[in-house]
Structures are given as C-alpha cells and as structure tokens.
N, C-alpha and C. Protein backbone atom coordinates (compact mmCIF):
# COMPACT_ATOMS: atom_id res chain seq x y z
N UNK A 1 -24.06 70.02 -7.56
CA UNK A 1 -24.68 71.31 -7.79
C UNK A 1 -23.69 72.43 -7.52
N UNK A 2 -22.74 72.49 -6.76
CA UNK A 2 -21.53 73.26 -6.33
C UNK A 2 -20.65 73.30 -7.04
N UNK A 3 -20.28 72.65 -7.71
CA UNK A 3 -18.93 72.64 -8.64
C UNK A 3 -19.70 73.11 -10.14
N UNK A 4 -21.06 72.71 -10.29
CA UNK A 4 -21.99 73.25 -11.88
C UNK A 4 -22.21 74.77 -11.55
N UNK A 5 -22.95 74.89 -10.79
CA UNK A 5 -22.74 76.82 -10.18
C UNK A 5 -21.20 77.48 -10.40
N UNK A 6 -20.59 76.81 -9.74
CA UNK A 6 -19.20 77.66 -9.37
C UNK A 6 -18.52 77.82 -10.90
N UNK A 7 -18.60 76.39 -11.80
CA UNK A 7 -17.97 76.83 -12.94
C UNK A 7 -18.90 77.57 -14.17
N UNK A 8 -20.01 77.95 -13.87
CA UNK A 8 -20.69 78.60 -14.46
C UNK A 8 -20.71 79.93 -14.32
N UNK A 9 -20.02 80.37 -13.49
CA UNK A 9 -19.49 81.62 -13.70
C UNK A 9 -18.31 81.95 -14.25
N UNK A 10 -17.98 80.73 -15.10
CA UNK A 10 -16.61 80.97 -16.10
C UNK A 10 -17.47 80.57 -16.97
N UNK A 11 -18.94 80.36 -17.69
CA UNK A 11 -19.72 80.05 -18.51
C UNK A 11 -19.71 78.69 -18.65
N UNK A 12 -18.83 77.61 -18.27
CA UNK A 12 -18.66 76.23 -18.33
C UNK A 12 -20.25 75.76 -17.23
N UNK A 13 -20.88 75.12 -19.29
CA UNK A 13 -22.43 74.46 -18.45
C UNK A 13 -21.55 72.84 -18.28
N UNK A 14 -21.78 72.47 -16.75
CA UNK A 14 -21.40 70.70 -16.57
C UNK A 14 -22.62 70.65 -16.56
N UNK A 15 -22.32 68.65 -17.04
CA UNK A 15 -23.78 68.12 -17.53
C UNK A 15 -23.09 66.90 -16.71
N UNK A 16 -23.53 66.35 -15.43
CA UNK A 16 -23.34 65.25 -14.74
C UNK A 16 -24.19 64.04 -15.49
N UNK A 17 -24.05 62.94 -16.24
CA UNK A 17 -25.09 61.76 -16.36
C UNK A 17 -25.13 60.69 -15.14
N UNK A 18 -26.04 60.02 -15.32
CA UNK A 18 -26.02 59.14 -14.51
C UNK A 18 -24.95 58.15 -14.02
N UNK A 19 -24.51 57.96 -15.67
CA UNK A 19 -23.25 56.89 -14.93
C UNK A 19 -21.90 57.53 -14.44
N UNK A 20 -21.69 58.67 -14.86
CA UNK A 20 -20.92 59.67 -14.37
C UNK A 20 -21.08 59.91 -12.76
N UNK A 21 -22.29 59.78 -12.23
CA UNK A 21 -22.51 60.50 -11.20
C UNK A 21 -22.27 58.79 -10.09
N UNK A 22 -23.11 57.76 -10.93
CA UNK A 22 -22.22 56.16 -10.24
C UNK A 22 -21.03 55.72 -10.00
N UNK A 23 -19.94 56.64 -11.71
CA UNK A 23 -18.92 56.30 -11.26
C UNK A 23 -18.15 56.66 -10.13
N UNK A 24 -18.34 58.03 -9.74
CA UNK A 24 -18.03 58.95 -9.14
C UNK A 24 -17.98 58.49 -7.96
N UNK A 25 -19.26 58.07 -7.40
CA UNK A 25 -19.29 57.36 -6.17
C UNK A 25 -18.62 55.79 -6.01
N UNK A 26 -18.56 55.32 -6.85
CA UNK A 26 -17.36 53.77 -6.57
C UNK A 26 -16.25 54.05 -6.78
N UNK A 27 -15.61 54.85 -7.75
CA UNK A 27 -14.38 55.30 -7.38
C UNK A 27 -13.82 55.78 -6.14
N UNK A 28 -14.94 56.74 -5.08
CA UNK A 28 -14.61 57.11 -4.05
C UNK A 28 -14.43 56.33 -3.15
N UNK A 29 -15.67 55.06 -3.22
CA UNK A 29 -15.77 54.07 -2.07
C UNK A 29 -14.38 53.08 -2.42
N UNK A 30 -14.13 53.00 -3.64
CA UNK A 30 -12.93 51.78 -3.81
C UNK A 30 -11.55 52.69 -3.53
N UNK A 31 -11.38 53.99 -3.31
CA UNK A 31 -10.07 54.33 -3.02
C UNK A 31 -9.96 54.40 -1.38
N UNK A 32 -11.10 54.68 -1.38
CA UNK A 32 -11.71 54.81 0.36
C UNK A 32 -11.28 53.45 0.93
N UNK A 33 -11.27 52.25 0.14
CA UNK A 33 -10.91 50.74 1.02
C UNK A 33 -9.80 50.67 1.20
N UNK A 34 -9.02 51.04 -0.25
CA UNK A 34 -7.73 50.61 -0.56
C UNK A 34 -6.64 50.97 0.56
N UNK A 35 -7.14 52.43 0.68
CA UNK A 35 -6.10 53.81 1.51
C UNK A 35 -6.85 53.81 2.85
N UNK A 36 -6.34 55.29 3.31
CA UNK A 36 -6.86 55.57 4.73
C UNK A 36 -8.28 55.95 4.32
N UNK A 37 -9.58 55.59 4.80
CA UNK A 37 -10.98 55.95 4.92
C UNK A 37 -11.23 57.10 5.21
N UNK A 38 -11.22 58.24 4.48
CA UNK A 38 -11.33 59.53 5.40
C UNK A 38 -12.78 59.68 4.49
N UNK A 39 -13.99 58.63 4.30
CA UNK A 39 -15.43 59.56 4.17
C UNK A 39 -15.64 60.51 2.72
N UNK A 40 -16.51 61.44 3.28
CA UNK A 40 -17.34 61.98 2.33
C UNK A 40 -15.88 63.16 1.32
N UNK A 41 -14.84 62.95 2.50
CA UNK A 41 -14.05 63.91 2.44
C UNK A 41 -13.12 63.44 0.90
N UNK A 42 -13.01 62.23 0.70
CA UNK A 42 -12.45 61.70 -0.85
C UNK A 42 -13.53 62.47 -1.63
N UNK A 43 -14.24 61.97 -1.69
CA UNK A 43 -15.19 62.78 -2.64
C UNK A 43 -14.89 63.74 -2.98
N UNK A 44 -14.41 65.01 -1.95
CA UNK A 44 -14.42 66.35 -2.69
C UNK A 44 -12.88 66.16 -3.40
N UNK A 45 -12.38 65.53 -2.91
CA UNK A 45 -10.97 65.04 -3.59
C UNK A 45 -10.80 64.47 -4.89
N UNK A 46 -11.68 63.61 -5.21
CA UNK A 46 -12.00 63.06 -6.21
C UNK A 46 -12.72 64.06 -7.31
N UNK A 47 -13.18 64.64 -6.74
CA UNK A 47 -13.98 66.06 -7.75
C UNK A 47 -13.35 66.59 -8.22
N UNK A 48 -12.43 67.42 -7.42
CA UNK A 48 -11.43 68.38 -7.48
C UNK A 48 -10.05 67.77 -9.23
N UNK A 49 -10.35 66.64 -8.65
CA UNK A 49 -9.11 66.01 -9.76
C UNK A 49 -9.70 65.45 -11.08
N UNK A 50 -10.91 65.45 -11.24
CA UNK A 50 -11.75 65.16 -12.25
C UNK A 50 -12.32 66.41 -13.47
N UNK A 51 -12.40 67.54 -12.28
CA UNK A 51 -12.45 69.12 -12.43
C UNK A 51 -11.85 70.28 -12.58
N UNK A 52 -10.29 69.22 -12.70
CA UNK A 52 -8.88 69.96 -12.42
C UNK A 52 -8.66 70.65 -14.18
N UNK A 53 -8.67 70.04 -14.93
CA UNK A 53 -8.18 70.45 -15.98
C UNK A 53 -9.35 71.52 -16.52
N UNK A 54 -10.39 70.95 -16.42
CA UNK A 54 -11.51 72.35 -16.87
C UNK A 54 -12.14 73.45 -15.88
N UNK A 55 -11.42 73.64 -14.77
CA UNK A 55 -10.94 74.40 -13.70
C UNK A 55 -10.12 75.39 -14.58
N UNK A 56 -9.37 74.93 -14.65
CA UNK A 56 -7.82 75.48 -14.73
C UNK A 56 -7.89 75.87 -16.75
N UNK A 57 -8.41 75.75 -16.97
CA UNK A 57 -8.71 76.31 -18.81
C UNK A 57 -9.82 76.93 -18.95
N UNK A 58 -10.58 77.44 -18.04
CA UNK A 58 -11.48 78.36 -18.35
C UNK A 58 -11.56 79.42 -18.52
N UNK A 59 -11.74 80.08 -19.86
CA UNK A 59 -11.11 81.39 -20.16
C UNK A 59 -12.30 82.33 -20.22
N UNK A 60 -13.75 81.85 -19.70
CA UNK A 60 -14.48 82.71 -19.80
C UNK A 60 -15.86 82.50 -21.15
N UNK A 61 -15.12 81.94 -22.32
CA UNK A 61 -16.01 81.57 -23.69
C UNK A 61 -16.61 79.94 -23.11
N UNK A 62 -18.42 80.38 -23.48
CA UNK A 62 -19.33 79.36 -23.19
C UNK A 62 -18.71 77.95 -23.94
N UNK A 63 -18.84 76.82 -22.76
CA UNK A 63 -18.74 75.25 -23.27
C UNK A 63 -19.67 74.78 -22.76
N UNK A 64 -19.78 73.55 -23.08
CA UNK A 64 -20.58 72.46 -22.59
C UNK A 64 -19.11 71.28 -22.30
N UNK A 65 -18.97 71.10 -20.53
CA UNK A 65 -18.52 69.86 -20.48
C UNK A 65 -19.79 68.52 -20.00
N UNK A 66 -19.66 67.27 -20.13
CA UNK A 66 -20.10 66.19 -20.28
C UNK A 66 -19.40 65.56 -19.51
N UNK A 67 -19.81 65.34 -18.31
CA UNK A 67 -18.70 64.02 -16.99
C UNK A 67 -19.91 62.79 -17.07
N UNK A 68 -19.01 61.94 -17.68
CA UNK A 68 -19.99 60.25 -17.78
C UNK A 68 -19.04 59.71 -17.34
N UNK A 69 -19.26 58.14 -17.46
CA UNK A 69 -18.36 57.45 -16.57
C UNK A 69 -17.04 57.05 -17.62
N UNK A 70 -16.96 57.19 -19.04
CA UNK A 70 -15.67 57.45 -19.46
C UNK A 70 -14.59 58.48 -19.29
N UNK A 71 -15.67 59.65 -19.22
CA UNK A 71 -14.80 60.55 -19.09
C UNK A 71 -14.35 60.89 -17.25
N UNK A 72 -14.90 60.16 -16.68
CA UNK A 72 -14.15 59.93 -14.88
C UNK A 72 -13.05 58.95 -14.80
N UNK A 73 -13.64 58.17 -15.49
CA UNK A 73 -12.55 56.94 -15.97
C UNK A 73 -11.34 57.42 -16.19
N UNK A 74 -11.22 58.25 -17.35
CA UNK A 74 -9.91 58.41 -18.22
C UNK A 74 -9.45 59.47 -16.90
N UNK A 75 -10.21 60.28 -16.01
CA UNK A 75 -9.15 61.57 -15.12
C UNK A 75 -8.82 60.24 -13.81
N UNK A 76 -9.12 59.20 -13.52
CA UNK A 76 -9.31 58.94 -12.18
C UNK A 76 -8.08 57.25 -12.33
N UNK A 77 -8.45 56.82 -13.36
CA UNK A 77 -8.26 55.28 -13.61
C UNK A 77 -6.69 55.17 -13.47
N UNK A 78 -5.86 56.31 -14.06
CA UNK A 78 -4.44 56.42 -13.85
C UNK A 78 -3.88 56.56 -12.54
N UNK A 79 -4.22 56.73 -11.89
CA UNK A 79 -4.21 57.18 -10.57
C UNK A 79 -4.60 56.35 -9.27
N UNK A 80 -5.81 56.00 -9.43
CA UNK A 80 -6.48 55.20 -8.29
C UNK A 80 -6.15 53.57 -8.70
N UNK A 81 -5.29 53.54 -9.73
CA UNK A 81 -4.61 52.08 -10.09
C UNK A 81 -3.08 52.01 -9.47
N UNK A 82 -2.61 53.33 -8.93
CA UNK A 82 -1.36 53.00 -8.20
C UNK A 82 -1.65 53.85 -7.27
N UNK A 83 -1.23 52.78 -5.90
CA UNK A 83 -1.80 52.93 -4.68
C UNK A 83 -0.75 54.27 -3.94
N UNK A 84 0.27 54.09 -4.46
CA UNK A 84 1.02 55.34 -3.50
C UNK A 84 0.62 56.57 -4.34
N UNK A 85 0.31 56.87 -5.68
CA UNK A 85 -0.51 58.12 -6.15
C UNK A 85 -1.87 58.59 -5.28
N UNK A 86 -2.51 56.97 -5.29
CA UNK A 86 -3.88 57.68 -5.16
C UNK A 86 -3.90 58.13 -3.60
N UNK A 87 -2.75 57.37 -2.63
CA UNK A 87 -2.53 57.50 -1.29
C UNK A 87 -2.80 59.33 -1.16
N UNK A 88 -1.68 59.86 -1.99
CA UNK A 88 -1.30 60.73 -1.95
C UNK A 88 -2.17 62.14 -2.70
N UNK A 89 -2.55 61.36 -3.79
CA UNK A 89 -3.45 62.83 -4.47
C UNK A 89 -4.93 62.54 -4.44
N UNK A 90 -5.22 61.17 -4.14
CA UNK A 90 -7.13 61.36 -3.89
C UNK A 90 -7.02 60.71 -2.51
C-alpha cells in the first residue's frame, strides 16, 4: 500500500496480483536463507529493486504498472541467482 500511494503521486497506478504479491514473499524468504537473515528488512530491499526502474522513469504522465510474478521474476531472478550480488544488493 506504501510504495502504490507514494508512486501515485507521479500518477503511476501499481496493480500488485496475487502471484506477484507470492512471489515477492519467496523471493524474500529464499534470499533470506541463502545470505545473512536480516527479516522483514529484505523485503523492503527487495521492493526497492523491483520498483527501481519505474521509480526512477516517472515523469509525471498517467501509467498503469502490473507487478505479477513474471514481471518480479525478470527484476529479481538475475540477481538472487548469484549469491555475492544478491549478498550485496538485496
């Protein structure tokens, strides 16, 4: 609900689905095993890098983004597949 508010004042409507919102959470728990366990606190880490590119291109003109579990996949899967990246950036 924090990150759909916040980018909605750059007009960007997010539309979380369900499996988007599953993936979200096993990605966190499986980087959470791999690495150091730091909790709820990956999560916002994991957001942040999922949210990074339509963060950072919002120019203000209304979109609709769509986070399902392909599109977490394709920001997360490069990353949380090599362990000294994901050590380091999630």
């Amino acid at each position: 609900k924090q990150y759909t508010a916040l980018l909605a004042t750059e007009n960007i409507q997010l539309q979380f689905t369900e499996d988007g919102i599953s993936a979200i959470a096993q990605w966190a728990a499986e980087v959470n095993s791999r690495t150091e366990n730091i909790g709820a606190r990956r999560l916002h880490t994991i957001m942040e890098k999922i949210l990074e590119d339509v963060s950072f291109t919002a120019d203000g003109n209304p979109r609709q983004v769509v986070i399902d579990e392909p599109y977490v996949r394709s920001k997360l899967q490069p990353i949380a597949e090599d362990d000294d990246l994901s050590r380091y950036i999630l």
